[in-house]
C-alpha atoms as a PDB file:
ATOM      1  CA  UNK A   1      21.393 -90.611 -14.743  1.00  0.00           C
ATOM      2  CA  UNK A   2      19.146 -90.832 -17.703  1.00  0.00           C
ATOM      3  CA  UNK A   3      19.460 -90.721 -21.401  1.00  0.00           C
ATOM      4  CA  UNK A   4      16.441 -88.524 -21.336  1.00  0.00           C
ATOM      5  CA  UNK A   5      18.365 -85.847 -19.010  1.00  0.00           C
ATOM      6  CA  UNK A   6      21.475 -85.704 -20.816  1.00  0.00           C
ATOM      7  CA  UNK A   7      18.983 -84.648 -24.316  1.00  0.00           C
ATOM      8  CA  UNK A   8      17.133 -81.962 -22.453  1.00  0.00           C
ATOM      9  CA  UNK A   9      20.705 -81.038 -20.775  1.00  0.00           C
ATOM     10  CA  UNK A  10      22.272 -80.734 -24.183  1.00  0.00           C
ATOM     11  CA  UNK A  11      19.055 -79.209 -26.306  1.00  0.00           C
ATOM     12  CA  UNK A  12      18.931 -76.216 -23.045  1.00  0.00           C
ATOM     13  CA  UNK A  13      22.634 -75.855 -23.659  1.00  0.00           C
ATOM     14  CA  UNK A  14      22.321 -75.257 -27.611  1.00  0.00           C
ATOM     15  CA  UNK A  15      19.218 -73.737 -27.150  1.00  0.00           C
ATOM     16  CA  UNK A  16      20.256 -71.799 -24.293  1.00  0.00           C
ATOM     17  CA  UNK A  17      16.657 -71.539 -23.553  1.00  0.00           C
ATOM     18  CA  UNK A  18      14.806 -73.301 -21.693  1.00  0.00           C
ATOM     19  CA  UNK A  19      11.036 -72.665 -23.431  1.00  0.00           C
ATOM     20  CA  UNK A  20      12.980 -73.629 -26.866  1.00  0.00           C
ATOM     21  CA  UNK A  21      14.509 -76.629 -25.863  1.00  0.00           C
ATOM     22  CA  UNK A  22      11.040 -78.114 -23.999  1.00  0.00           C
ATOM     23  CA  UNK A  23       9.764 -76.946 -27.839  1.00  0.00           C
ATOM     24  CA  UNK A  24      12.346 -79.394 -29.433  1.00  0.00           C
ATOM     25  CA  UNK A  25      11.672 -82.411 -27.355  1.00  0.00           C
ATOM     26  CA  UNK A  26       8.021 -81.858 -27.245  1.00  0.00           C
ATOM     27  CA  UNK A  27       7.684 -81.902 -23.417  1.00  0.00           C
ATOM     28  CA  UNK A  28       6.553 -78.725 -20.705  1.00  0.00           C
ATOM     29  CA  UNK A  29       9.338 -76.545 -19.638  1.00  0.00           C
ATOM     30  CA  UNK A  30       8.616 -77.499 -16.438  1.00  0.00           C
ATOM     31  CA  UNK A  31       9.082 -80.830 -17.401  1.00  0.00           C
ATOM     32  CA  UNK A  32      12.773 -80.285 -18.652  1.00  0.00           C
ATOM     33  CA  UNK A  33      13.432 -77.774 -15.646  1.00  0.00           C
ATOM     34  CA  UNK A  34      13.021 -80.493 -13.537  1.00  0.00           C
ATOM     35  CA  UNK A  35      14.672 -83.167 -15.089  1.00  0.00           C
ATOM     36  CA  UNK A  36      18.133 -80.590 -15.611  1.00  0.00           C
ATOM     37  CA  UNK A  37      17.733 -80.055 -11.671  1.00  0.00           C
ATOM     38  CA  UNK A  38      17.377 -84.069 -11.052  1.00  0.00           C
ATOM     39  CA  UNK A  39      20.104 -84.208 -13.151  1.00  0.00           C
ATOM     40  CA  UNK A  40      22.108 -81.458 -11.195  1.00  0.00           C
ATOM     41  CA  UNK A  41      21.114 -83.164  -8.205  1.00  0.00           C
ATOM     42  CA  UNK A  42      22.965 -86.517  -9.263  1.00  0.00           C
ATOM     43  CA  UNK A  43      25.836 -84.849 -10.599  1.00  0.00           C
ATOM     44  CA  UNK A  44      26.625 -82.377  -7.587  1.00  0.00           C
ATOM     45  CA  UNK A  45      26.506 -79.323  -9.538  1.00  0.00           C
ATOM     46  CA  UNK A  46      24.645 -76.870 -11.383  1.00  0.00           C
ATOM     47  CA  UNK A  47      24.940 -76.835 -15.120  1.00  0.00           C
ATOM     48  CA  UNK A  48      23.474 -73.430 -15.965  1.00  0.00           C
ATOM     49  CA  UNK A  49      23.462 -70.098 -14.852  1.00  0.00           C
ATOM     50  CA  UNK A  50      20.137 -69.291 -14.814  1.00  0.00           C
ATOM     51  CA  UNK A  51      20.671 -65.493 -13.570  1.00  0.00           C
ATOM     52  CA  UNK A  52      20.490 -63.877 -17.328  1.00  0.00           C
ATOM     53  CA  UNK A  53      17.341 -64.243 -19.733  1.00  0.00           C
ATOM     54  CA  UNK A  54      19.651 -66.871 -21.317  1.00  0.00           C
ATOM     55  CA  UNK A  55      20.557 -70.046 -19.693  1.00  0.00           C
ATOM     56  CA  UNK A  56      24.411 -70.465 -20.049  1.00  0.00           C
ATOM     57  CA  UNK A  57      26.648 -72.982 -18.975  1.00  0.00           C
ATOM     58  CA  UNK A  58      28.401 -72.707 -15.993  1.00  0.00           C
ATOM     59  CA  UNK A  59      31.986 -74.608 -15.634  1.00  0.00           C
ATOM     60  CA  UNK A  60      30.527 -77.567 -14.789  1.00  0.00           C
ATOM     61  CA  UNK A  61      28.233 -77.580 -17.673  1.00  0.00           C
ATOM     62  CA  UNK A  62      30.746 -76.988 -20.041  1.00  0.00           C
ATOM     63  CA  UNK A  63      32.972 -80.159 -18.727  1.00  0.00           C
ATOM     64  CA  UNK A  64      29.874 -81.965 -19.001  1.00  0.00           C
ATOM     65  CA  UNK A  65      28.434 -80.958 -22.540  1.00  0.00           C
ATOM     66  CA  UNK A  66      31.134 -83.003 -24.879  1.00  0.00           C
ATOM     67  CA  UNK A  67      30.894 -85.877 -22.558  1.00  0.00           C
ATOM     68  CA  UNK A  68      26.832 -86.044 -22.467  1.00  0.00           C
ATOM     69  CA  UNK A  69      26.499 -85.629 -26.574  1.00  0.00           C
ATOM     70  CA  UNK A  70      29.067 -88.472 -26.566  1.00  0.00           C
ATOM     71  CA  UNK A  71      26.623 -90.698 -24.437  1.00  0.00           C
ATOM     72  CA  UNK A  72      23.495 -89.296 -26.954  1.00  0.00           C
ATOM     73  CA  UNK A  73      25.534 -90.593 -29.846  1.00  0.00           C
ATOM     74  CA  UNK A  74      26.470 -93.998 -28.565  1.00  0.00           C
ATOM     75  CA  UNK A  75      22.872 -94.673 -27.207  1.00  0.00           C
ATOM     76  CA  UNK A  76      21.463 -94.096 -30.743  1.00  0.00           C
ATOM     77  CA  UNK A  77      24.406 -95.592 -32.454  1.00  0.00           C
ATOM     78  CA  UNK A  78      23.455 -99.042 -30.628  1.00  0.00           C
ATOM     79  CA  UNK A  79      19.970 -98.714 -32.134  1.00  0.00           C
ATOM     80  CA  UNK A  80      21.117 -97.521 -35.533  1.00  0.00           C
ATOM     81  CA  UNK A  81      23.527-100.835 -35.206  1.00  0.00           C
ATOM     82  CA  UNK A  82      20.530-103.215 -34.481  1.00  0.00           C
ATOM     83  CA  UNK A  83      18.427-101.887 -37.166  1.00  0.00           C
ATOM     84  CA  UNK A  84      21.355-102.123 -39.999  1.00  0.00           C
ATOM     85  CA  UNK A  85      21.012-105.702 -39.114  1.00  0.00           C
ATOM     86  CA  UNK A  86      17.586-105.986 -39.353  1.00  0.00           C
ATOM     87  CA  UNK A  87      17.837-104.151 -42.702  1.00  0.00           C
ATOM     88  CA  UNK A  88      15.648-101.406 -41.053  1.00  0.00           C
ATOM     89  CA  UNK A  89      17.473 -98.119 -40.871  1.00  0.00           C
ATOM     90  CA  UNK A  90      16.444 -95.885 -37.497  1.00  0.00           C
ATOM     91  CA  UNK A  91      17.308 -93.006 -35.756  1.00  0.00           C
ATOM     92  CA  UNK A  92      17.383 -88.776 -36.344  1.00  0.00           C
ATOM     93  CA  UNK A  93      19.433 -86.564 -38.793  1.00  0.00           C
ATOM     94  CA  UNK A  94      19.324 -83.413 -38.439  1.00  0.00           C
ATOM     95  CA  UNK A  95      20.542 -81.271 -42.171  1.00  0.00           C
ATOM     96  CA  UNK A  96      21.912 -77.928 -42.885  1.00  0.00           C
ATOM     97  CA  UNK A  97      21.278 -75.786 -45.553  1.00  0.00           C
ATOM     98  CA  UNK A  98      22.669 -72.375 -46.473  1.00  0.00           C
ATOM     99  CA  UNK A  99      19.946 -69.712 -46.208  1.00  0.00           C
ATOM    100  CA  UNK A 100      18.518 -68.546 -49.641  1.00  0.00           C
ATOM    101  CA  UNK A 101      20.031 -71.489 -51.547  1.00  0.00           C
ATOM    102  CA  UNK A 102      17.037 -73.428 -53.067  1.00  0.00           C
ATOM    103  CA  UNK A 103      19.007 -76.540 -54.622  1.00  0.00           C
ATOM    104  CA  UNK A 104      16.421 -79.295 -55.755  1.00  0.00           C
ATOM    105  CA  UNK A 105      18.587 -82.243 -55.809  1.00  0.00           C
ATOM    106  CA  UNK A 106      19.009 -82.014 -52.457  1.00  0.00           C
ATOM    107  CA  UNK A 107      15.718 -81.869 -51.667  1.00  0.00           C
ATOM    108  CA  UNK A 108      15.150 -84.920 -54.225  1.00  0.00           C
ATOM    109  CA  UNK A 109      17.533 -87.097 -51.827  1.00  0.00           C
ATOM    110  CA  UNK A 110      15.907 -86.237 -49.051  1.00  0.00           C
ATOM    111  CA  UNK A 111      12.731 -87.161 -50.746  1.00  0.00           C
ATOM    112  CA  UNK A 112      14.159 -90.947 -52.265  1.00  0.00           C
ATOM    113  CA  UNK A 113      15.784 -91.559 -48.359  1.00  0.00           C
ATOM    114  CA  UNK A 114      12.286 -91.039 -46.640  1.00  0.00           C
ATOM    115  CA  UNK A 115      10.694 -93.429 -49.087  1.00  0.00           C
ATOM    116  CA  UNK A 116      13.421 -95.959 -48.450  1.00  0.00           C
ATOM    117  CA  UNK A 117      14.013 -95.308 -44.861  1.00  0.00           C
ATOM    118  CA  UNK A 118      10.945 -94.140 -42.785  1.00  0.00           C
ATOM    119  CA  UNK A 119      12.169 -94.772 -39.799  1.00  0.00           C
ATOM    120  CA  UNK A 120      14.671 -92.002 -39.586  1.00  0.00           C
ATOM    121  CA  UNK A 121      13.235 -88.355 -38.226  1.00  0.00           C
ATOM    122  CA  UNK A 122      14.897 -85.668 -41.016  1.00  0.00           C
ATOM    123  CA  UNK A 123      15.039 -82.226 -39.716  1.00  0.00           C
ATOM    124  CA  UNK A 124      16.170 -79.442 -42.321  1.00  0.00           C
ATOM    125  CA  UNK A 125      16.943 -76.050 -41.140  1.00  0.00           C
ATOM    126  CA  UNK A 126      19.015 -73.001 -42.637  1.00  0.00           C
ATOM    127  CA  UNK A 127      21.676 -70.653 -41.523  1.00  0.00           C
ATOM    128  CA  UNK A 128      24.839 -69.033 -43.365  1.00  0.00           C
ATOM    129  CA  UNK A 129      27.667 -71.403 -44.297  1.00  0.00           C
ATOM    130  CA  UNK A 130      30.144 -70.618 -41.234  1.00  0.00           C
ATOM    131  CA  UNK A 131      27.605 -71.536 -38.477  1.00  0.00           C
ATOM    132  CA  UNK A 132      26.821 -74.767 -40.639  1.00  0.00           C
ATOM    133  CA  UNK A 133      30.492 -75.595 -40.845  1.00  0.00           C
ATOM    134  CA  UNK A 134      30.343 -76.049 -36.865  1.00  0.00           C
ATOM    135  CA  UNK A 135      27.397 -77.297 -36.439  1.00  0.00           C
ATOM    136  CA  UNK A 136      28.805 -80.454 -38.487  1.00  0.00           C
ATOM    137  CA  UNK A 137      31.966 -80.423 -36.632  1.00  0.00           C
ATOM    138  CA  UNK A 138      30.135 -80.276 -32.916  1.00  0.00           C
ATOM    139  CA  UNK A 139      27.476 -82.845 -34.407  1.00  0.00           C
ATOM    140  CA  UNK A 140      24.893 -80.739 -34.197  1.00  0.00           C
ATOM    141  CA  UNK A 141      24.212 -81.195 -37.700  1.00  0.00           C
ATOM    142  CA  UNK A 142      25.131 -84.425 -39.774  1.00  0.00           C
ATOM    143  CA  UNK A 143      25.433 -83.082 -42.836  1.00  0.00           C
ATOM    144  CA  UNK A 144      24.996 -79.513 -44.379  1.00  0.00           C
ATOM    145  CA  UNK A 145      25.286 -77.996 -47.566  1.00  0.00           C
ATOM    146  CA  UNK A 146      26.830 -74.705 -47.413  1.00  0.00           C
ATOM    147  CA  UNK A 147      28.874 -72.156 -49.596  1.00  0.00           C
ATOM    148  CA  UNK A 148      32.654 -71.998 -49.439  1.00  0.00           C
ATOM    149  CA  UNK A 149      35.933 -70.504 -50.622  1.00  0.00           C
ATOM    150  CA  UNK A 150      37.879 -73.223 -53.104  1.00  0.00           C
ATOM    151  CA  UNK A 151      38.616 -75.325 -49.973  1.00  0.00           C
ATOM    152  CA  UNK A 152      36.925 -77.860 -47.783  1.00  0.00           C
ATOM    153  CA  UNK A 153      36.946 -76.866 -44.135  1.00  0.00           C
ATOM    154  CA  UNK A 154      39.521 -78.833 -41.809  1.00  0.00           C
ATOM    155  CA  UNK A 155      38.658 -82.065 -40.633  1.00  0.00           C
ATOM    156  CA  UNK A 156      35.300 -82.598 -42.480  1.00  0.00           C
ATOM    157  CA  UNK A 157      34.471 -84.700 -45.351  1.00  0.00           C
ATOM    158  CA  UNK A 158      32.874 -82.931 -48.469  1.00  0.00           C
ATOM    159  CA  UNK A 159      30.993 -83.364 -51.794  1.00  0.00           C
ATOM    160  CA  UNK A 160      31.435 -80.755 -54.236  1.00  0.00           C
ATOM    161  CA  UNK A 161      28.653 -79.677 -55.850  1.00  0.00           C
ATOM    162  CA  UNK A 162      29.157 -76.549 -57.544  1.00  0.00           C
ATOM    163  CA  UNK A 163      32.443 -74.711 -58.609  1.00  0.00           C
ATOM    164  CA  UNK A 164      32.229 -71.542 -60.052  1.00  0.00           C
ATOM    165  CA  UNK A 165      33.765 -67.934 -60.630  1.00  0.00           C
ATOM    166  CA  UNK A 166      32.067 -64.737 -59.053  1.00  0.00           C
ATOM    167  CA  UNK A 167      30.628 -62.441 -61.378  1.00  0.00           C
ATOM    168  CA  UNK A 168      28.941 -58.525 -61.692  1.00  0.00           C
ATOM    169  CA  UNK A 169      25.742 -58.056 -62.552  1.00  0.00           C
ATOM    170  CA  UNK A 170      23.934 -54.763 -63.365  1.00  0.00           C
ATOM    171  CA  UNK A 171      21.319 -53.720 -64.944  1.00  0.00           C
ATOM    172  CA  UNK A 172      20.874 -52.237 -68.606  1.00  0.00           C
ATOM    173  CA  UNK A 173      22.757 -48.522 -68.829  1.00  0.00           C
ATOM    174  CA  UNK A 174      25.113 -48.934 -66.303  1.00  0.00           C
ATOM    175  CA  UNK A 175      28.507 -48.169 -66.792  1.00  0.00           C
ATOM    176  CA  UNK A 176      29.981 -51.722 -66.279  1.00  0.00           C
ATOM    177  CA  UNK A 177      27.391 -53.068 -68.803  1.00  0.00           C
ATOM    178  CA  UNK A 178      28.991 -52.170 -71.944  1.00  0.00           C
ATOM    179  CA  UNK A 179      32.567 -53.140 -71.059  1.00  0.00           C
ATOM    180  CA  UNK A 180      31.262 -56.663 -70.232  1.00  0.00           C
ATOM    181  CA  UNK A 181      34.507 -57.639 -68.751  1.00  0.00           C
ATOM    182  CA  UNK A 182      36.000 -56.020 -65.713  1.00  0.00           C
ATOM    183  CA  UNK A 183      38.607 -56.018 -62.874  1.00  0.00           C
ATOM    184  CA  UNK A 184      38.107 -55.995 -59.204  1.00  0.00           C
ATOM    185  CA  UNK A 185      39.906 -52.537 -58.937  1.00  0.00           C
ATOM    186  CA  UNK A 186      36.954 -51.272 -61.278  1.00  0.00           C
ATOM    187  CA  UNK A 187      34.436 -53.564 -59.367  1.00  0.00           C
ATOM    188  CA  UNK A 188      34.839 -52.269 -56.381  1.00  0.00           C
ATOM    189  CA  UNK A 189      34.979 -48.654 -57.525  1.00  0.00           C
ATOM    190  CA  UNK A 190      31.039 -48.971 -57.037  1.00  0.00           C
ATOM    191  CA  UNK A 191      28.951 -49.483 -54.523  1.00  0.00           C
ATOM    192  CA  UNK A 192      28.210 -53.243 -53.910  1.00  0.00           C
ATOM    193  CA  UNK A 193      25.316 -55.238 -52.682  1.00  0.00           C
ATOM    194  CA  UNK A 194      26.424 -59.004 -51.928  1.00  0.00           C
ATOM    195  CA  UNK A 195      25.730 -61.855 -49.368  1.00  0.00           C
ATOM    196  CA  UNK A 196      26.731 -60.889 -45.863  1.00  0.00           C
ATOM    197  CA  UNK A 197      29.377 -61.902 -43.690  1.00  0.00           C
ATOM    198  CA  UNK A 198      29.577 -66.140 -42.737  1.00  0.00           C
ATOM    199  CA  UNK A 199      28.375 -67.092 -46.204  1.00  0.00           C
ATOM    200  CA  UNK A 200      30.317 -68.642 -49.303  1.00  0.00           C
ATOM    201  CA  UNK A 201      30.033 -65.723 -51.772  1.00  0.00           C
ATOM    202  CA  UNK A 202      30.609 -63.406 -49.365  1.00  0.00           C
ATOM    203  CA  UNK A 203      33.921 -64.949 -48.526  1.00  0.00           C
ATOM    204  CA  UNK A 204      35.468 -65.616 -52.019  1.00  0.00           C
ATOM    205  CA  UNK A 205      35.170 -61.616 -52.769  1.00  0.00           C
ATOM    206  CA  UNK A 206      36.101 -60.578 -49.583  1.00  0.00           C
ATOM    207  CA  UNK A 207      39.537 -62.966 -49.780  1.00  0.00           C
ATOM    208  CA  UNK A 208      39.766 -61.629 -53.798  1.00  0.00           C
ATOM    209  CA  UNK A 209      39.622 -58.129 -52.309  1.00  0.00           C
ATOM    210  CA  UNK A 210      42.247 -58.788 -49.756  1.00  0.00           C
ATOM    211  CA  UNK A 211      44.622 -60.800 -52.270  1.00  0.00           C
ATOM    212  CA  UNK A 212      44.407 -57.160 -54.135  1.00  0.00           C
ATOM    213  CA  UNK A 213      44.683 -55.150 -51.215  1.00  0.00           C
ATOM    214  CA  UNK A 214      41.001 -53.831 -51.754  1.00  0.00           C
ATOM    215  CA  UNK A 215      38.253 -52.442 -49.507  1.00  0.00           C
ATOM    216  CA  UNK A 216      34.800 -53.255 -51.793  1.00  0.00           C
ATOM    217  CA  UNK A 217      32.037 -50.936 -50.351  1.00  0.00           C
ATOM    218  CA  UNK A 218      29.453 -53.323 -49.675  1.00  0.00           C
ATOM    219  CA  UNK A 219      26.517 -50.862 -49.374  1.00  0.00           C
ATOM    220  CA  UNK A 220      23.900 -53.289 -49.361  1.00  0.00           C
ATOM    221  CA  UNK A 221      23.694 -57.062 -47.769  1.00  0.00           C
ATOM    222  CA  UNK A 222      20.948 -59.709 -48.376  1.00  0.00           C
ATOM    223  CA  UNK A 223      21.106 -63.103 -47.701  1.00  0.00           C
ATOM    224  CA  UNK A 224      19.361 -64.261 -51.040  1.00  0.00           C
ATOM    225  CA  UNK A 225      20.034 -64.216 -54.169  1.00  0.00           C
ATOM    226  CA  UNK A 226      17.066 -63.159 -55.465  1.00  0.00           C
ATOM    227  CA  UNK A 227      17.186 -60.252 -53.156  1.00  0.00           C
ATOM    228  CA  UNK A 228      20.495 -59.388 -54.407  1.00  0.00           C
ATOM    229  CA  UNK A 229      19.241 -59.283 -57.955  1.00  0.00           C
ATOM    230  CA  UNK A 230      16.487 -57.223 -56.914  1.00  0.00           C
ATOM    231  CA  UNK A 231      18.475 -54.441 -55.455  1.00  0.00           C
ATOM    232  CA  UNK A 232      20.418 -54.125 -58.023  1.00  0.00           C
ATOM    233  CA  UNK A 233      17.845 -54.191 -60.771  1.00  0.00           C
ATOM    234  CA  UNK A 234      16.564 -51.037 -59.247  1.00  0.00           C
ATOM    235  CA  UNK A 235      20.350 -49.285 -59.758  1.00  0.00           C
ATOM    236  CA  UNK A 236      21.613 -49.260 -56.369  1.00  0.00           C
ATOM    237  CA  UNK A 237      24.524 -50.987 -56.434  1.00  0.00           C
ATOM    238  CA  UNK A 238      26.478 -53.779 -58.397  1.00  0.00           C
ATOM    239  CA  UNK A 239      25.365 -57.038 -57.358  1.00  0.00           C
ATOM    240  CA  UNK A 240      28.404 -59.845 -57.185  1.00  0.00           C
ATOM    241  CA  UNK A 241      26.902 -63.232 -57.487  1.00  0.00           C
ATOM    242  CA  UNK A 242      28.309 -66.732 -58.982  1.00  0.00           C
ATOM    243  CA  UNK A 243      27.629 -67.654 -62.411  1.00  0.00           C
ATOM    244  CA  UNK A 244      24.818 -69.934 -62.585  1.00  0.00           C
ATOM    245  CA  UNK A 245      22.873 -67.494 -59.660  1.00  0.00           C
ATOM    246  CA  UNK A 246      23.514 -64.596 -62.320  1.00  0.00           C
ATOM    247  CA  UNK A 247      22.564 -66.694 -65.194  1.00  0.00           C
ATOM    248  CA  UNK A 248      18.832 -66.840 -63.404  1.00  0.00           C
ATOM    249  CA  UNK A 249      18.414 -63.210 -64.149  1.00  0.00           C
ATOM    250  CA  UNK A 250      19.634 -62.762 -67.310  1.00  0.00           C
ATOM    251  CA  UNK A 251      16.276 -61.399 -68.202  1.00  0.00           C
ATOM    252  CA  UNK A 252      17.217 -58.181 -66.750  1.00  0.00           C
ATOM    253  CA  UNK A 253      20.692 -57.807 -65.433  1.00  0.00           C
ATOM    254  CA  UNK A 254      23.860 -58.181 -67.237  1.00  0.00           C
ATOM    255  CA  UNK A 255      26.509 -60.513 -66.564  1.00  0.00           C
ATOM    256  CA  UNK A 256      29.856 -58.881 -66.333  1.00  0.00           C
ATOM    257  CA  UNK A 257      33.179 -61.117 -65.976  1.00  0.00           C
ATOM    258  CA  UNK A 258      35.558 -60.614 -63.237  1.00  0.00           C
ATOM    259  CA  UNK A 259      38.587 -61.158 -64.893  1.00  0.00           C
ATOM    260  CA  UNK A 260      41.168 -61.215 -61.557  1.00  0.00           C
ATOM    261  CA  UNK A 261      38.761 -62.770 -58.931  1.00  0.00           C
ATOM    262  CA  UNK A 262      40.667 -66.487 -59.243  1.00  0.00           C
ATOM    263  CA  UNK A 263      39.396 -68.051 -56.316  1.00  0.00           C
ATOM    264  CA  UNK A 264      36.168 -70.212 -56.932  1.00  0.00           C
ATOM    265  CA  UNK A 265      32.918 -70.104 -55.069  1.00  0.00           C
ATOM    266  CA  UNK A 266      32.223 -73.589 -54.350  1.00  0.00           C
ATOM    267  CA  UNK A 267      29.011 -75.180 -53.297  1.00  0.00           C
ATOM    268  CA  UNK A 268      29.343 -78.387 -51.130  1.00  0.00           C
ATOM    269  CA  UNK A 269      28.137 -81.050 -48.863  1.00  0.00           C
ATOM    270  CA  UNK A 270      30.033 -80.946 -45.673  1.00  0.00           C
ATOM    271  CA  UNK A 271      29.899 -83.916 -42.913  1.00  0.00           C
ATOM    272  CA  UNK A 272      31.981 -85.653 -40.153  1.00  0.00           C
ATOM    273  CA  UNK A 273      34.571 -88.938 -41.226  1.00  0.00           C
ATOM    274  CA  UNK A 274      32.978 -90.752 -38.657  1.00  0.00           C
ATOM    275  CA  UNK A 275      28.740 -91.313 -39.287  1.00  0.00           C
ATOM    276  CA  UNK A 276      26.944 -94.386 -38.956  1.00  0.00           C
ATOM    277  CA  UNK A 277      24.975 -95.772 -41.271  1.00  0.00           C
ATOM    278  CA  UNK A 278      21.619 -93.597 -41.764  1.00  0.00           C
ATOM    279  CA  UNK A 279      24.033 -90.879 -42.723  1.00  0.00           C
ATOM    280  CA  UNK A 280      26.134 -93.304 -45.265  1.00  0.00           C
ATOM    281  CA  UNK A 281      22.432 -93.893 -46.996  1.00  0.00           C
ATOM    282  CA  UNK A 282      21.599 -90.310 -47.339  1.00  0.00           C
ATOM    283  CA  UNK A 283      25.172 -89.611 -48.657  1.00  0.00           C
ATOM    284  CA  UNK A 284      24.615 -92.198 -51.075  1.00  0.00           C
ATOM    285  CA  UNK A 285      21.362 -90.859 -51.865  1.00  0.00           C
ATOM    286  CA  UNK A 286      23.083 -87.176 -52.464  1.00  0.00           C
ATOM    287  CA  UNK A 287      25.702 -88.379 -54.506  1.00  0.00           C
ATOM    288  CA  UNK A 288      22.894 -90.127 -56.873  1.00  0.00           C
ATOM    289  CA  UNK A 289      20.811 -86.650 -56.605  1.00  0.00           C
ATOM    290  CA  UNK A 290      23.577 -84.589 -57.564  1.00  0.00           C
ATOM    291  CA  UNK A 291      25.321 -86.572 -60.484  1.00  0.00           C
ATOM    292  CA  UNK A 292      25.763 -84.699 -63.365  1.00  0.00           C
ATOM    293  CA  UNK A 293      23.386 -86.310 -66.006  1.00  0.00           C
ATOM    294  CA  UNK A 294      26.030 -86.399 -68.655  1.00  0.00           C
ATOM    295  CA  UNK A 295      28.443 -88.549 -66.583  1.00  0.00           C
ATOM    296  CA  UNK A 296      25.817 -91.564 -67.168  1.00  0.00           C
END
């Protein structure tokens, strides 16, 4: 058994394609079909069901998944190890980000940890906050930065960034314009247009709601702000962002308080307890990015 075959086991089994996984270790599909079935060979079972377009895991392949990303980590913690002593940091991280978020400090750590640590392979990719959350906790992702509701998730380590009420914005001539305060029973006597399901915002009005025993109407769903801001330039709906998203379009959309929607929308960094040390550099790195100016 090979370190080699437990990667292309587990990137087939998170991939659950065979094409995309050969993509992400940059070898031929048939090169990773074979090397699963050497595998399977040594092992005395198969590992995926290769019936269906997708390639699941069968029973044995789920036994075997935990165990074989356990082996990954512990081969590249050994080199990570070797190279802290050598003062040369190696090795992969892999970051989340939540999808239409566009938060330059984090892209200014990434930026200062490169410099200082070339040796580690950064991969950046974006999805909504929930699926980030588990990537972190499977270790499929080291670190993320995702939208949540007040709380960090259970078991993870976090960073808050951000921490901020919702508010309404609509454009000039709407009714909720001139009261410039509101409450969610008025809110939500509109139509809505807000983040969808799985991401931070969407999850702070959709716990206000419930707190209230409210059902918003959320006519319209977009998974950036900008879009958001759009739609509801045009009249369409109200658009329920936090305050400093809102603040970017004051130009043309008014801000209008929520005065009964208590529970925060929180921007954070999210990663395991354990994390060896390329990970503690980049934290370090974040923590630095992300300082508020004013606290020196």
């Amino acid at each position: 058994m090979e370190l080699r075959q437990l990667e292309y086991f587990v990137a087939v089994a998170e991939e659950q394609n065979f094409t995309r996984a050969a993509e992400r270790v940059h070898i031929s599909q048939s090169g990773v079909s074979a090397q699963i079935r050497r595998l399977e060979r040594e092992l005395g079972a198969e590992l995926f069901d290769r019936s269906a377009r997708n390639a699941t895991l069968t029973v044995a392949g789920k036994a075997a998944l935990e165990h074989a990303r356990a082996a990954l980590a512990a081969a590249g913690a050994v080199g990570e190890a070797v190279g802290e002593v050598a003062e040369l940091i190696r090795g992969r991280l892999t970051v989340g980000m939540v999808i239409g978020c566009t938060v330059t400090p984090l892209f200014d750590a990434l930026a200062t940890f490169h410099r200082a640590h070339p040796g580690v392979e950064i991969s950046l990719l974006e999805d909504n906050s929930d699926r980030l959350v588990e990537g972190v906790r499977t270790g499929t992702l080291d670190l993320a930065l995702i939208g949540t509701a007040a709380t960090t998730p259970d078991g993870l380590e976090a960073l808050t960034i951000i921490s901020e009420p919702l508010v309404a914005a609509v454009p000039a001539g709407h009714p909720l314009a001139e009261r410039g305060r509101v409450g969610l029973r008025d809110l939500v006597a509109h139509p809505i247009v807000c983040m969808p399901p799985g991401t931070g915002l969407r999850t702070v009005l959709d716990q206000a709601c419930a707190a209230q025993h409210l059902r918003p109407v959320i006519t319209l769903q977009a998974g950036a702000a900008d879009a958001i801001a759009d739609l509801a330039g045009r009249g369409l709906a109200v658009a329920v962002l936090s305050t400093s998203m809102a603040a970017r379009y004051r130009d043309r959309l008014t801000t209008v308080t929520i005065d009964d929607a208590d529970i925060p929308a929180v921007l954070a960094l999210v990663w395991r307890r354990s994390h060896g040390p390329a990970l503690r550099e980049l934290l370090g790195h974040s923590r630095r990015a992300f300082r508020d100016p004013d606290d020196g």
